[in-house]
C-alpha atoms as a PDB file:
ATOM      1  CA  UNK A   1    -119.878 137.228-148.369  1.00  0.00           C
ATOM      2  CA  UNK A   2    -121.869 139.221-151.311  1.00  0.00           C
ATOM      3  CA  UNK A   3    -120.961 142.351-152.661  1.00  0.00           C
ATOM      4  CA  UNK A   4    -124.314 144.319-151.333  1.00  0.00           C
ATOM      5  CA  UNK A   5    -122.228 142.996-147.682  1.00  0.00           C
ATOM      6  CA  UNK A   6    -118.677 144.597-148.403  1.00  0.00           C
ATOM      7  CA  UNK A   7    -120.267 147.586-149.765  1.00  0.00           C
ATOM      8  CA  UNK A   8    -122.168 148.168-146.444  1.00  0.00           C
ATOM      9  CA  UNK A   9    -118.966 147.020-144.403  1.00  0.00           C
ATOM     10  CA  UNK A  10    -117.037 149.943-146.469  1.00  0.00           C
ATOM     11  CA  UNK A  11    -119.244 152.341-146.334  1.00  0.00           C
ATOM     12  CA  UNK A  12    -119.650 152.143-142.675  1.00  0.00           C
ATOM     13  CA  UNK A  13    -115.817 151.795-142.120  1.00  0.00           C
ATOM     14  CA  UNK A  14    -114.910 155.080-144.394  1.00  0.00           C
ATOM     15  CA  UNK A  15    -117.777 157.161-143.294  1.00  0.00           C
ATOM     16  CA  UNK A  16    -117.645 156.328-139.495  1.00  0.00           C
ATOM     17  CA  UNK A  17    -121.273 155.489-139.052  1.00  0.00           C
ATOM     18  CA  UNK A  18    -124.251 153.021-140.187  1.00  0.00           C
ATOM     19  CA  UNK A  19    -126.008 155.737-140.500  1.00  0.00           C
ATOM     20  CA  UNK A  20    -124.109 157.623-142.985  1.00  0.00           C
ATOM     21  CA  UNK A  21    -123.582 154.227-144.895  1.00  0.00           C
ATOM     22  CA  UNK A  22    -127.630 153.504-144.995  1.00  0.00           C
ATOM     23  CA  UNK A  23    -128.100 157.090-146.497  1.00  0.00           C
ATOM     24  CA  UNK A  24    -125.577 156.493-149.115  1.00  0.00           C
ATOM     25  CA  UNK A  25    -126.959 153.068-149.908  1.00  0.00           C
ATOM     26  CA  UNK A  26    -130.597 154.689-149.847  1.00  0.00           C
ATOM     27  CA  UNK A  27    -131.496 152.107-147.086  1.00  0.00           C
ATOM     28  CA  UNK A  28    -132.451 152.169-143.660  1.00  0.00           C
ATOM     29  CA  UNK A  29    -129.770 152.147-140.997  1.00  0.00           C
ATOM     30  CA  UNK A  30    -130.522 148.709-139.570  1.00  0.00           C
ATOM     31  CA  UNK A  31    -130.259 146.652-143.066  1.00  0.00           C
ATOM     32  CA  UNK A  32    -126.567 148.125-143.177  1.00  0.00           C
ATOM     33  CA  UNK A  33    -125.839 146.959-139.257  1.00  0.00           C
ATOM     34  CA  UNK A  34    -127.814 143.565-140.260  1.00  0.00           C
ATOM     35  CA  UNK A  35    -125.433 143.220-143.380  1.00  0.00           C
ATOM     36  CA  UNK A  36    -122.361 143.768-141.379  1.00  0.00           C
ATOM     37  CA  UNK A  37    -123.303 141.593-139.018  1.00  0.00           C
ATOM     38  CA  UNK A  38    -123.695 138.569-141.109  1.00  0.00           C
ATOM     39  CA  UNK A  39    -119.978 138.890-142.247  1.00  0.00           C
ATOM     40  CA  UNK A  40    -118.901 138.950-138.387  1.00  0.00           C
ATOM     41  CA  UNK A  41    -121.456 135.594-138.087  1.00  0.00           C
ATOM     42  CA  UNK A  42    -120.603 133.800-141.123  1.00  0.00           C
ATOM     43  CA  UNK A  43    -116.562 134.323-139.731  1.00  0.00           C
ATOM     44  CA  UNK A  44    -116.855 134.732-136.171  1.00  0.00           C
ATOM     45  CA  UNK A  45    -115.184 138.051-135.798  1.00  0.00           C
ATOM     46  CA  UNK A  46    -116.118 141.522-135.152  1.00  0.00           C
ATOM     47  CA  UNK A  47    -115.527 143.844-137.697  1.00  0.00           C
ATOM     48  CA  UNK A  48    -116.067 147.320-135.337  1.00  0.00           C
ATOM     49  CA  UNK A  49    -115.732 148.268-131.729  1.00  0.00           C
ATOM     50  CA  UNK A  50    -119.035 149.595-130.891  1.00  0.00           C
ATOM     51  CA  UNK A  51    -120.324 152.125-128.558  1.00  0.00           C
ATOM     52  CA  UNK A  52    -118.835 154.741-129.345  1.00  0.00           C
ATOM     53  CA  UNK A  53    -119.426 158.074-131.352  1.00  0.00           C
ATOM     54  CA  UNK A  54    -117.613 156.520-134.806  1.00  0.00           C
ATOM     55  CA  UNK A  55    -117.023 153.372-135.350  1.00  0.00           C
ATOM     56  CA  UNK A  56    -113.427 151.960-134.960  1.00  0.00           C
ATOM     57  CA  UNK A  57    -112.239 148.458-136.541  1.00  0.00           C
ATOM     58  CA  UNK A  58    -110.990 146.118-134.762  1.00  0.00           C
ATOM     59  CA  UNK A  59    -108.171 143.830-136.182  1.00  0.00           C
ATOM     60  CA  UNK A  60    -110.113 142.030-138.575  1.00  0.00           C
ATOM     61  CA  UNK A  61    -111.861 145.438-139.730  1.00  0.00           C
ATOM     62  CA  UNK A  62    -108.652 146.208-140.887  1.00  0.00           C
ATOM     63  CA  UNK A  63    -107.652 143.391-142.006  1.00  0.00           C
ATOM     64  CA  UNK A  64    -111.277 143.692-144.387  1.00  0.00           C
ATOM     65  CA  UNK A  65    -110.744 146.893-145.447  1.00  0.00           C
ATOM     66  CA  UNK A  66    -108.074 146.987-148.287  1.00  0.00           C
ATOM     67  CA  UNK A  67    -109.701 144.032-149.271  1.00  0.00           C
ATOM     68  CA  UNK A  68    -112.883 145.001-149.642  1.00  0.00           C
ATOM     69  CA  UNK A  69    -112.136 148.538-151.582  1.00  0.00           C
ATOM     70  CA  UNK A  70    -110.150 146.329-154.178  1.00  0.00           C
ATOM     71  CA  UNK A  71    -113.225 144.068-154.401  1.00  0.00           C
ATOM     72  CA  UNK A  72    -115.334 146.948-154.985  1.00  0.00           C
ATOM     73  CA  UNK A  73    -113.141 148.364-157.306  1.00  0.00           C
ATOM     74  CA  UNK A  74    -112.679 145.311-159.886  1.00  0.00           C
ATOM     75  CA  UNK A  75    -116.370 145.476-160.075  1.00  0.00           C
ATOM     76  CA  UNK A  76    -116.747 149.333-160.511  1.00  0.00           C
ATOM     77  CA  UNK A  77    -113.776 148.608-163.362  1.00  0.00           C
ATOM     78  CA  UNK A  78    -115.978 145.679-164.818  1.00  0.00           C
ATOM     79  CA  UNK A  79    -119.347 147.760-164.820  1.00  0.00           C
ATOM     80  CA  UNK A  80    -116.747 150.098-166.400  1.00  0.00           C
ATOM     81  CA  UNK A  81    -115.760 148.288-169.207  1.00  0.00           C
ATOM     82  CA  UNK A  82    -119.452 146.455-169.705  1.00  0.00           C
ATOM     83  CA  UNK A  83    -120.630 150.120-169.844  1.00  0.00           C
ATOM     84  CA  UNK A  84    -117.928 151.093-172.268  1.00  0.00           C
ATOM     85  CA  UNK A  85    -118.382 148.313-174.570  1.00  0.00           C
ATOM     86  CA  UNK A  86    -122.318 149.371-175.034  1.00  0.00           C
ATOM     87  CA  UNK A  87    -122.206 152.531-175.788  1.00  0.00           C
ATOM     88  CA  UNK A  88    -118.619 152.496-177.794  1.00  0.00           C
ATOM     89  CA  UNK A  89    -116.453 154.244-175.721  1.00  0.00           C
ATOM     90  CA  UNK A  90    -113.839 151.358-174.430  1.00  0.00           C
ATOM     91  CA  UNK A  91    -113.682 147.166-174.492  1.00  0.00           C
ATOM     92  CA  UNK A  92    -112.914 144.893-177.030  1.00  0.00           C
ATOM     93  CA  UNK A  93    -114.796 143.297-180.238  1.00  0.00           C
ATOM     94  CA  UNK A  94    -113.488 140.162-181.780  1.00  0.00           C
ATOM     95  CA  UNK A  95    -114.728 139.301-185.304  1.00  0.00           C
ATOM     96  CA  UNK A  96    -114.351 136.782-187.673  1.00  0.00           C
ATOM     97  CA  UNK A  97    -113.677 137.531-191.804  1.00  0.00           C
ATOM     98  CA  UNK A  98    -112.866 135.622-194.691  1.00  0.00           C
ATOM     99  CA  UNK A  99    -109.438 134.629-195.345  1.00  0.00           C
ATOM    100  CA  UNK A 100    -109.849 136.415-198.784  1.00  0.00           C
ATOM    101  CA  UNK A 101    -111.077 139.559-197.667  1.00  0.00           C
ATOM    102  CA  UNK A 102    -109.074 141.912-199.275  1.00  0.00           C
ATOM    103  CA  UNK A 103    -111.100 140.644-202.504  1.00  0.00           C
ATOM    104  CA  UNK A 104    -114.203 141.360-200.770  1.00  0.00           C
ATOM    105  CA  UNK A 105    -113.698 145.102-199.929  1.00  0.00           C
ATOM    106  CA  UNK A 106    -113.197 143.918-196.077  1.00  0.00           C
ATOM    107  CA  UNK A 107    -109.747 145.107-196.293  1.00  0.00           C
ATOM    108  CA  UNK A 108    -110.564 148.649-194.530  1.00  0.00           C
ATOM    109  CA  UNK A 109    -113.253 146.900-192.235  1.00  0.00           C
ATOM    110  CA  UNK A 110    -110.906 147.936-189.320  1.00  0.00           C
ATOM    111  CA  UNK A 111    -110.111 151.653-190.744  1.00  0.00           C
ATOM    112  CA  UNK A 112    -114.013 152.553-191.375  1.00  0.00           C
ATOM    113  CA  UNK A 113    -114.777 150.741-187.409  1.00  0.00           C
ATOM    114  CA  UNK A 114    -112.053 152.285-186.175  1.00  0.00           C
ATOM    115  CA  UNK A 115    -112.855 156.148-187.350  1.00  0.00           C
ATOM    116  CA  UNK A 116    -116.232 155.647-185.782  1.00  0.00           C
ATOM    117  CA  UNK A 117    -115.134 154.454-182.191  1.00  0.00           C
ATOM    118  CA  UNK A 118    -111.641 155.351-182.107  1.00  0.00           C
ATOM    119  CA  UNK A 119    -111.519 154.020-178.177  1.00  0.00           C
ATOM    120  CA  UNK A 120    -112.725 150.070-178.992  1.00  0.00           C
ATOM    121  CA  UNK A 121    -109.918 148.091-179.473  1.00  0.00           C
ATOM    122  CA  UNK A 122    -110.738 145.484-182.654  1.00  0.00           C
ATOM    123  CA  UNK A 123    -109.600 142.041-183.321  1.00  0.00           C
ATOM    124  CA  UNK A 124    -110.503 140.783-186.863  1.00  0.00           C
ATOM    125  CA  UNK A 125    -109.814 137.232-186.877  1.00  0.00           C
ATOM    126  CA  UNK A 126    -109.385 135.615-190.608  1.00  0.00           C
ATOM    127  CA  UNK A 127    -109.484 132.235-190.668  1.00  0.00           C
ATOM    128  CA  UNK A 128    -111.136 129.406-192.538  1.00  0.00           C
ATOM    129  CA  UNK A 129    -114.967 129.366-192.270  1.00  0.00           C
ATOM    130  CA  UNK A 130    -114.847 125.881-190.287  1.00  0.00           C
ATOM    131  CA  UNK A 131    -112.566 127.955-187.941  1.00  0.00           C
ATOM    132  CA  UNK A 132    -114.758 130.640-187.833  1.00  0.00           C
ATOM    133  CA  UNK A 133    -117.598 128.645-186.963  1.00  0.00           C
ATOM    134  CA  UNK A 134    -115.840 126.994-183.838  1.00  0.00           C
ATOM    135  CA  UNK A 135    -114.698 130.554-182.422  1.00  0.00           C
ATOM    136  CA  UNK A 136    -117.943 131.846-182.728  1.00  0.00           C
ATOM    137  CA  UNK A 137    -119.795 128.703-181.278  1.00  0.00           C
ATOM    138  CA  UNK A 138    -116.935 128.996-178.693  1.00  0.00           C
ATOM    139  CA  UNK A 139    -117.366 132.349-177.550  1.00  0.00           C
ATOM    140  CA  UNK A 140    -113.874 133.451-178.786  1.00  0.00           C
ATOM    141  CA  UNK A 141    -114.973 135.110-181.502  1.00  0.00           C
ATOM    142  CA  UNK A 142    -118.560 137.426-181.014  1.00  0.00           C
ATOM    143  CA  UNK A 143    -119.525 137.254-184.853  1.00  0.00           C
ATOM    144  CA  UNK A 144    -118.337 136.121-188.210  1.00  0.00           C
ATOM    145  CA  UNK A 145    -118.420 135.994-191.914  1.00  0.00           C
ATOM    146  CA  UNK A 146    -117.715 132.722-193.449  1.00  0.00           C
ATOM    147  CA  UNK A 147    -118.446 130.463-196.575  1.00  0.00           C
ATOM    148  CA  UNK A 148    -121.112 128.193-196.245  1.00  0.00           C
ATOM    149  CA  UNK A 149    -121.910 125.134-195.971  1.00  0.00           C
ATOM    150  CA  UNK A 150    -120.620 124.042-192.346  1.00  0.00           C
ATOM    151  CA  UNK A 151    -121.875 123.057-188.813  1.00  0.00           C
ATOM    152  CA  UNK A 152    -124.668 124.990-188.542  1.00  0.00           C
ATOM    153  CA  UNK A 153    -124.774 123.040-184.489  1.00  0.00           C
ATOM    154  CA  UNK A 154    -125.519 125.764-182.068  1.00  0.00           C
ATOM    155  CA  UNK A 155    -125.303 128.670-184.708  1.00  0.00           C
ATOM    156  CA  UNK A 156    -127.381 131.023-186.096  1.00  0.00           C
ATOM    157  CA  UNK A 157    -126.921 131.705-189.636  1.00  0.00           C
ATOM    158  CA  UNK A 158    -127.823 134.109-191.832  1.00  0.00           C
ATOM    159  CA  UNK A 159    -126.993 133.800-195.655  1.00  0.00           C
ATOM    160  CA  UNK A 160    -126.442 136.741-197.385  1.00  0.00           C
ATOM    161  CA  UNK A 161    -125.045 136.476-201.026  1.00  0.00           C
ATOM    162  CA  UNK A 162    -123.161 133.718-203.390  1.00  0.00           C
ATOM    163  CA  UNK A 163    -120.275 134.258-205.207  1.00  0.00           C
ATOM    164  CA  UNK A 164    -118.992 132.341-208.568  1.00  0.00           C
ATOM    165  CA  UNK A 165    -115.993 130.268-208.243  1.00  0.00           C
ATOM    166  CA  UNK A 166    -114.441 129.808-211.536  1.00  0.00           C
ATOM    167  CA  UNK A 167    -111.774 127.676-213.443  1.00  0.00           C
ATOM    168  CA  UNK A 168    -108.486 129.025-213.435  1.00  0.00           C
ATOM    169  CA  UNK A 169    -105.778 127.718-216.462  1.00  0.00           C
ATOM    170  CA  UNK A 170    -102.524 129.005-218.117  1.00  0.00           C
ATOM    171  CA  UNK A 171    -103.802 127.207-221.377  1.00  0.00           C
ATOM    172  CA  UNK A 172    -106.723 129.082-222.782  1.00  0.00           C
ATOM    173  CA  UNK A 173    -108.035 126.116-224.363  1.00  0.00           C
ATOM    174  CA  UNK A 174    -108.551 124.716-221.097  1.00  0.00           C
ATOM    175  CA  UNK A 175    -110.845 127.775-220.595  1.00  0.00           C
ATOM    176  CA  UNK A 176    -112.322 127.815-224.087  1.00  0.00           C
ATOM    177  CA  UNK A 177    -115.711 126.726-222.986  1.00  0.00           C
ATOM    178  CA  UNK A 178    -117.292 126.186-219.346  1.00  0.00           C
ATOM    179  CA  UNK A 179    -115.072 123.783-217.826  1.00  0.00           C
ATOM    180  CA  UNK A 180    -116.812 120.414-216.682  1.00  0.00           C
ATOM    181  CA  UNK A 181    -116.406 117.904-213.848  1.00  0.00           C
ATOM    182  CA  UNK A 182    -115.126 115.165-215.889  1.00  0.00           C
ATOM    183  CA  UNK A 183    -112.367 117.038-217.898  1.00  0.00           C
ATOM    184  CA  UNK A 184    -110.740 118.389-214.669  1.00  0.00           C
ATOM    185  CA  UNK A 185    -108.340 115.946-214.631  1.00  0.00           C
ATOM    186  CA  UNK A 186    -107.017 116.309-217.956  1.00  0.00           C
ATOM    187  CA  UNK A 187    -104.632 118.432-215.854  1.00  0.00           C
ATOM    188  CA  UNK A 188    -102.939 118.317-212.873  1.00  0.00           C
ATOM    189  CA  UNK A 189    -104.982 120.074-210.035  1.00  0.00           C
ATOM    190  CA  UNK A 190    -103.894 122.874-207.868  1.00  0.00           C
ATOM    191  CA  UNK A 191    -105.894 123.804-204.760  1.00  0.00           C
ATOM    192  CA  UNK A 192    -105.457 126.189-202.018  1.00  0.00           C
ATOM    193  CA  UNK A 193    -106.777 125.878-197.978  1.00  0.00           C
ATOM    194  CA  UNK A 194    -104.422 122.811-197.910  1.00  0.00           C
ATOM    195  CA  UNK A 195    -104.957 122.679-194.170  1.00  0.00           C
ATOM    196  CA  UNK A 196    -108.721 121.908-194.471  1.00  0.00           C
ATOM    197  CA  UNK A 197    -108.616 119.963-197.424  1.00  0.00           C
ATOM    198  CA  UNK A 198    -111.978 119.015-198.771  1.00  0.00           C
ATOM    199  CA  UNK A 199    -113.657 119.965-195.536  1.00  0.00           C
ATOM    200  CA  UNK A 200    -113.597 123.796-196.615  1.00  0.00           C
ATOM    201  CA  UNK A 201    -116.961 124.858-198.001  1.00  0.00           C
ATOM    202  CA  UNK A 202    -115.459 125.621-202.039  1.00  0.00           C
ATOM    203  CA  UNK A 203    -113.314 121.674-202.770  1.00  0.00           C
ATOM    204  CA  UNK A 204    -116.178 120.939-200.564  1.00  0.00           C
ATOM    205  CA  UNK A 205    -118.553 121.282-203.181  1.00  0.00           C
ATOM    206  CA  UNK A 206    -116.299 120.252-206.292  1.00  0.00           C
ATOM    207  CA  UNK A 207    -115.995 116.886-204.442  1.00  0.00           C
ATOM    208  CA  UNK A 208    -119.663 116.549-204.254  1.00  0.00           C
ATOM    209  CA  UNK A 209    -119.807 117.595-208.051  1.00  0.00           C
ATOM    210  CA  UNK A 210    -117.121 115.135-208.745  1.00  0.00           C
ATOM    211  CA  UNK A 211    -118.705 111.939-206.789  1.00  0.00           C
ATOM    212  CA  UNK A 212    -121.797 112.457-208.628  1.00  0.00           C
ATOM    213  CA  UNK A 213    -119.870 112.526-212.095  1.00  0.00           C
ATOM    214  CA  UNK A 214    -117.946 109.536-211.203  1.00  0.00           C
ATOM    215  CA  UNK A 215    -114.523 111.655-211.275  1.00  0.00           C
ATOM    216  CA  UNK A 216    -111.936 111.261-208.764  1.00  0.00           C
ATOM    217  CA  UNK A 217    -109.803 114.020-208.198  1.00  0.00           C
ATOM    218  CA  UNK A 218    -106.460 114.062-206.428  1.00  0.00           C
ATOM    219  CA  UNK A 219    -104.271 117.740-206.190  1.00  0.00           C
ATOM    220  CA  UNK A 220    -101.142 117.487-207.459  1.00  0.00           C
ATOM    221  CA  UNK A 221     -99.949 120.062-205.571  1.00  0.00           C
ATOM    222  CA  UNK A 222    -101.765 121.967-202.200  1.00  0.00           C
ATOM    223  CA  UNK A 223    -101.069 124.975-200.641  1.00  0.00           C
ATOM    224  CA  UNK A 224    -102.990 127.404-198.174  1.00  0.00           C
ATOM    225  CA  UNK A 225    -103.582 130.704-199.933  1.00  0.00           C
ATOM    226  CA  UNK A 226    -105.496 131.879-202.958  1.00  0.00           C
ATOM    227  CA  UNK A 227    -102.533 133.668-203.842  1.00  0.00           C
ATOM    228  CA  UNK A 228    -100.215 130.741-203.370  1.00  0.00           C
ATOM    229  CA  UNK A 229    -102.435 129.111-206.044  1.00  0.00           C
ATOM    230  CA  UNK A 230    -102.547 132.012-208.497  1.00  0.00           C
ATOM    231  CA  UNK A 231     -98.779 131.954-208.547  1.00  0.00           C
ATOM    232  CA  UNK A 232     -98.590 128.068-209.863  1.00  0.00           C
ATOM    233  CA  UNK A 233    -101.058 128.397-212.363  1.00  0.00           C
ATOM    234  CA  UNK A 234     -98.980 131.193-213.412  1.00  0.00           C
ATOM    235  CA  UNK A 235     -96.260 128.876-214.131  1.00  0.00           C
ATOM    236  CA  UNK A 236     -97.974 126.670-215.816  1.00  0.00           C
ATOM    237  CA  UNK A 237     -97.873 124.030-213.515  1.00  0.00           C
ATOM    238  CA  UNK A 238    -101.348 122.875-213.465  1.00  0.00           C
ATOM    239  CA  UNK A 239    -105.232 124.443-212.897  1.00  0.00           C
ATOM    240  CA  UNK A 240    -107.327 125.466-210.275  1.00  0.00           C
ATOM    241  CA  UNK A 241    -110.293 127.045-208.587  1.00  0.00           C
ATOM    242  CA  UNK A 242    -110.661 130.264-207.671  1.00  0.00           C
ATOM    243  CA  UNK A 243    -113.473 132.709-206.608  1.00  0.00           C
ATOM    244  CA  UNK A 244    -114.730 135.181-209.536  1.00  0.00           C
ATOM    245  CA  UNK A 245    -113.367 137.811-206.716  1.00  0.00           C
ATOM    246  CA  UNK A 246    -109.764 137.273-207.587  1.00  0.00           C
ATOM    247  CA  UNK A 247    -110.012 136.564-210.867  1.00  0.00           C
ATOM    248  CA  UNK A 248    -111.088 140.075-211.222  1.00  0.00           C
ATOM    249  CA  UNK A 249    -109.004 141.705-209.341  1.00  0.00           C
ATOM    250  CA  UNK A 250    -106.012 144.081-210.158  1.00  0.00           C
ATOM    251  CA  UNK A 251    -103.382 142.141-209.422  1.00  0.00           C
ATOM    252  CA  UNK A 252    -104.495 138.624-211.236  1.00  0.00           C
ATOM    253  CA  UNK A 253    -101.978 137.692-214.145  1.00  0.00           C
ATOM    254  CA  UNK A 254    -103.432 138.209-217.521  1.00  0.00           C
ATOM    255  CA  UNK A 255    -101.578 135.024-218.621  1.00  0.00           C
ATOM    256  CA  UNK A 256    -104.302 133.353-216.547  1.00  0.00           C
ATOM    257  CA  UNK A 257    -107.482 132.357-218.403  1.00  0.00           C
ATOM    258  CA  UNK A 258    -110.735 131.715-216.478  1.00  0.00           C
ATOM    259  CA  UNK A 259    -114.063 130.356-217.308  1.00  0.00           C
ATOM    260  CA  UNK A 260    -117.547 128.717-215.517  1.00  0.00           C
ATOM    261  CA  UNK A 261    -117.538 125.330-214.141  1.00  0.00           C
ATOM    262  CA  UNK A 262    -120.077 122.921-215.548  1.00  0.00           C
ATOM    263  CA  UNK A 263    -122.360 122.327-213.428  1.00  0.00           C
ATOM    264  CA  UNK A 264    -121.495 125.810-211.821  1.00  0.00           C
ATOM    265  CA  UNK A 265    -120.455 126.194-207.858  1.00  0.00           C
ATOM    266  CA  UNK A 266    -120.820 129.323-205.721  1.00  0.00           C
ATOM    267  CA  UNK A 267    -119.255 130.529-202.047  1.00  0.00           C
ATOM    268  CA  UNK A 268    -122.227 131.265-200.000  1.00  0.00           C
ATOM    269  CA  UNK A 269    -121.533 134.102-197.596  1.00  0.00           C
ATOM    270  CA  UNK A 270    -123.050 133.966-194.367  1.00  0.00           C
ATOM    271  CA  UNK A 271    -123.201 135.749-191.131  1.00  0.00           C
ATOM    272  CA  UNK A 272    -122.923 133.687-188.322  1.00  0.00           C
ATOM    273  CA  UNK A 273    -123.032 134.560-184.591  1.00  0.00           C
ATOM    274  CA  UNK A 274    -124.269 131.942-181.389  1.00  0.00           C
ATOM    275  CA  UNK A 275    -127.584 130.589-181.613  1.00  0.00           C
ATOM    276  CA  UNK A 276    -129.571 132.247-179.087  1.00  0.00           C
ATOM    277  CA  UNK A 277    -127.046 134.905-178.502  1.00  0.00           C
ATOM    278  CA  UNK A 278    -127.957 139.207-178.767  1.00  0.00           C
ATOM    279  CA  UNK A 279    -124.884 140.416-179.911  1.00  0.00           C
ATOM    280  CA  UNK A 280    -123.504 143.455-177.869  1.00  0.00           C
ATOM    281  CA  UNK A 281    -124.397 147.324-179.201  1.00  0.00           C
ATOM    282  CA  UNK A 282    -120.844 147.623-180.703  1.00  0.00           C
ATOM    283  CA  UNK A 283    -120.665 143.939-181.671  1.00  0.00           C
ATOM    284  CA  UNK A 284    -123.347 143.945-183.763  1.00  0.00           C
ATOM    285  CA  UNK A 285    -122.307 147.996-185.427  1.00  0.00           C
ATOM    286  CA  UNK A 286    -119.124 145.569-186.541  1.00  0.00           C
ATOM    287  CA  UNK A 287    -121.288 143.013-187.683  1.00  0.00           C
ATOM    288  CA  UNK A 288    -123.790 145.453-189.831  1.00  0.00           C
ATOM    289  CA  UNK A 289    -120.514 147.159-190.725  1.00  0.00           C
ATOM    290  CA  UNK A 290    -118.950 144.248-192.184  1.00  0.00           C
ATOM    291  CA  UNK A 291    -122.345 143.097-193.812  1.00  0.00           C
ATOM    292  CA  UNK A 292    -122.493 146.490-196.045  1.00  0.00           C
ATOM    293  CA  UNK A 293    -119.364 146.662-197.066  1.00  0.00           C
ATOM    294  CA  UNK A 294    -119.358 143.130-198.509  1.00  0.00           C
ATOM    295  CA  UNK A 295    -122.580 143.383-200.186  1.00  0.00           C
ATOM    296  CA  UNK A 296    -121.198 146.498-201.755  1.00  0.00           C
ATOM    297  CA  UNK A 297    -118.896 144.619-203.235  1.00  0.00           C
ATOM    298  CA  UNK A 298    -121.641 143.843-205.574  1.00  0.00           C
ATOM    299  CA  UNK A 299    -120.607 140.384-206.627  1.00  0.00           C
ATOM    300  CA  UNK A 300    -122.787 138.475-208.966  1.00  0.00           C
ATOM    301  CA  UNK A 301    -125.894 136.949-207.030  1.00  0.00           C
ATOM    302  CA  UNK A 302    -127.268 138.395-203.784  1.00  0.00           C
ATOM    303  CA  UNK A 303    -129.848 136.611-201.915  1.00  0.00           C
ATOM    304  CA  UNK A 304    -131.147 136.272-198.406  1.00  0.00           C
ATOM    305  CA  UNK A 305    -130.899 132.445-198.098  1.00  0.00           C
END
C-alpha cells in the first residue's frame, strides 16, 4: 500500500467522489478509482459501496479511514519538519565542539545561533575529537570541530588552523628555556583527557616526539580536564601540557610558568562532517558559524591544511 494509494482512498472517502479526489490530486478520475482498487486487490476487500450518488464505505472503508488520515498526517508533519529544518524555522542541529571551547571563543556558539533562528533547537556536543569523529561518521552528530590527527575513514576533513601547545611548570626554571623531549621527565608528568590516553590527538603527538628521542614517559598523575590539570601544576605537584589557549587566558594562575616545547607540537583544528555528505541549509550556517568564530580567535598559525 503506497502513500500516492491512501491519499486517493482519502480523498475519495472525505470528498464523496473519485471525481472530486482526481481534481484535487490534478489527475484523471480513473487513476484515483485504479489506485483504490489495488488496495481492495492487494487485501481482498472493498473499500466503498458503489453505485450510488456518493460513495459510502463499507466496513473495511472505515476501518481504513482513521488510519489512513494518521498516515497522511505523520508524513505532512515529516515534510513539516524537513521543510523547517531548511529554511530555519523548526528541527534540530547536532554539532560537535572541542572540549576546550570556552578557550576558543566557542563559548557563545549557541547564543550567536540561537539569536539568528530562535525556533531550531541546538545540541552542541563536546567531546574528545576521537568521539567527535565517531558521531559524525555515525550520523549522530551532523558536523564537528575536533583536533587532528584521527580516523580520517569515511570523513571529510577540512583543516583549518594550528594552535601551540606549550609546557606548563610551577618552577620557572623548568620554563627557563624551550622545554625538550628528553628533560620531561626530570619531573613528574601531569596530563589531562585521561579517558583517551595517548590516543587523543595532543599526548598523541608528545608520544611520537618522545619515541623518536628515546624517552619514555609515564603520567604520574591523569585526569580528564584542562582545568583539572592547571589546578595540580598549581600545587606544585608536577608539569604538564597545555594549549597556548589556556595559558593565556584570564583565569590561568600566574604562579604557572609556560614555555615552547623542543621540537614544538601544535592542535590542528579541523572541520569534519561525513564523507560524501551535503550538510543541511541550517547545518552547515552552524558549521560556518562555528568556523568564524574560532578563527577569530586569532591564535598563532592559520592555515588551510
Amino acid at each position: 500500500m503506497t502513500i500516492t494509494q491512501l491519499r486517493a482512498f482519502y480523498l475519495a472517502a472525505t470528498m464523496g467522489s473519485f471525481t472530486a479526489a482526481a481534481q484535487y490530486m490534478g489527475i484523471t478520475q480513473p487513476t484515483v478509482s485504479e489506485l483504490v482498487k489495488k488496495i481492495e486487490e492487494t487485501y481482498g476487500l472493498p473499500l466503498f459501496v458503489r453505485g450510488g450518488r456518493k460513495l459510502v464505505l463499507t466496513t473495511a472503508g472505515e476501518t481504513l479511514l482513521p488510519w489512513s488520515q494518521r498516515i497522511l498526517d505523520d508524513e505532512l508533519g515529516a515534510g513539516t519538519a524537513l521543510h523547517s529544518l531548511s529554511t530555519g524555522d523548526g528541527g534540530t542541529v547536532s554539532f560537535g565542539i572541542l572540549q576546550n571551547s570556552s578557550y576558543y571563543f566557542l563559548s557563545d556558539l549557541a547564543t550567536v545561533f540561537h539569536k539568528a533562528h530562535p525556533h531550531v533547537k541546538v545540541r552542541l556536543v563536546g567531546q574528545n575529537s576521537f568521539e567527535v569523529a565517531d558521531s559524525v561518521r555515525s550520523g549522530e552528530l551532523e558536523a564537528g570541530l575536533l583536533c587532528l590527527p584521527i580516523p580520517a575513514e569515511n570523513l571529510h576533513i577540512q583543516p583549518l588552523m594550528r594552535h601551540e601547545i606549550v609546557w606548563a611548570s610551577s618552577k620557572p626554571q623548568r620554563c627557563a628555556g624551550p622545554m625538550s623531549i628528553e628533560d620531561i621527565p626530570a619531573e613528574p608528568l601531569i596530563l589531562y583527557d585521561a579517558h583517551h590516553g595517548w590516543n587523543d590527538p595532543t599526548r598523541h603527538q608528545l608520544a611520537q616526539q618522545a619515541q623518536l628521542h628515546g624517552v619514555t614517559l609515564e603520567p604520574q598523575i591523569e585526569v580528564e580536564s584542562v582545568d583539572a590539570a592547571v589546578s595540580l601544576v598549581a600545587s606544585g605537584l608536577g608539569d604538564t601540557i597545555l594549549p597556548k589557549a589556556v595559558a593565556e587566558s584570564s583565569t590561568f594562575p600566574s604562579t604557572i610558568h609556560t614555555t615552547s616545547l623542543r621540537p614544538p607540537i601544535y592542535d590542528t583544528f579541523a572541520l569534519v562532517r561525513r564523507q560524501n555528505w551535503e550538510l543541511s541549509p541550517i547545518a552547515q550556517y552552524l558549521a560556518d558559524l562555528a568556523v568564524t568564530m574560532l578563527l577569530s580567535a586569532n591564535l598563532d598559525d592559520h592555515s588551510n591544511g
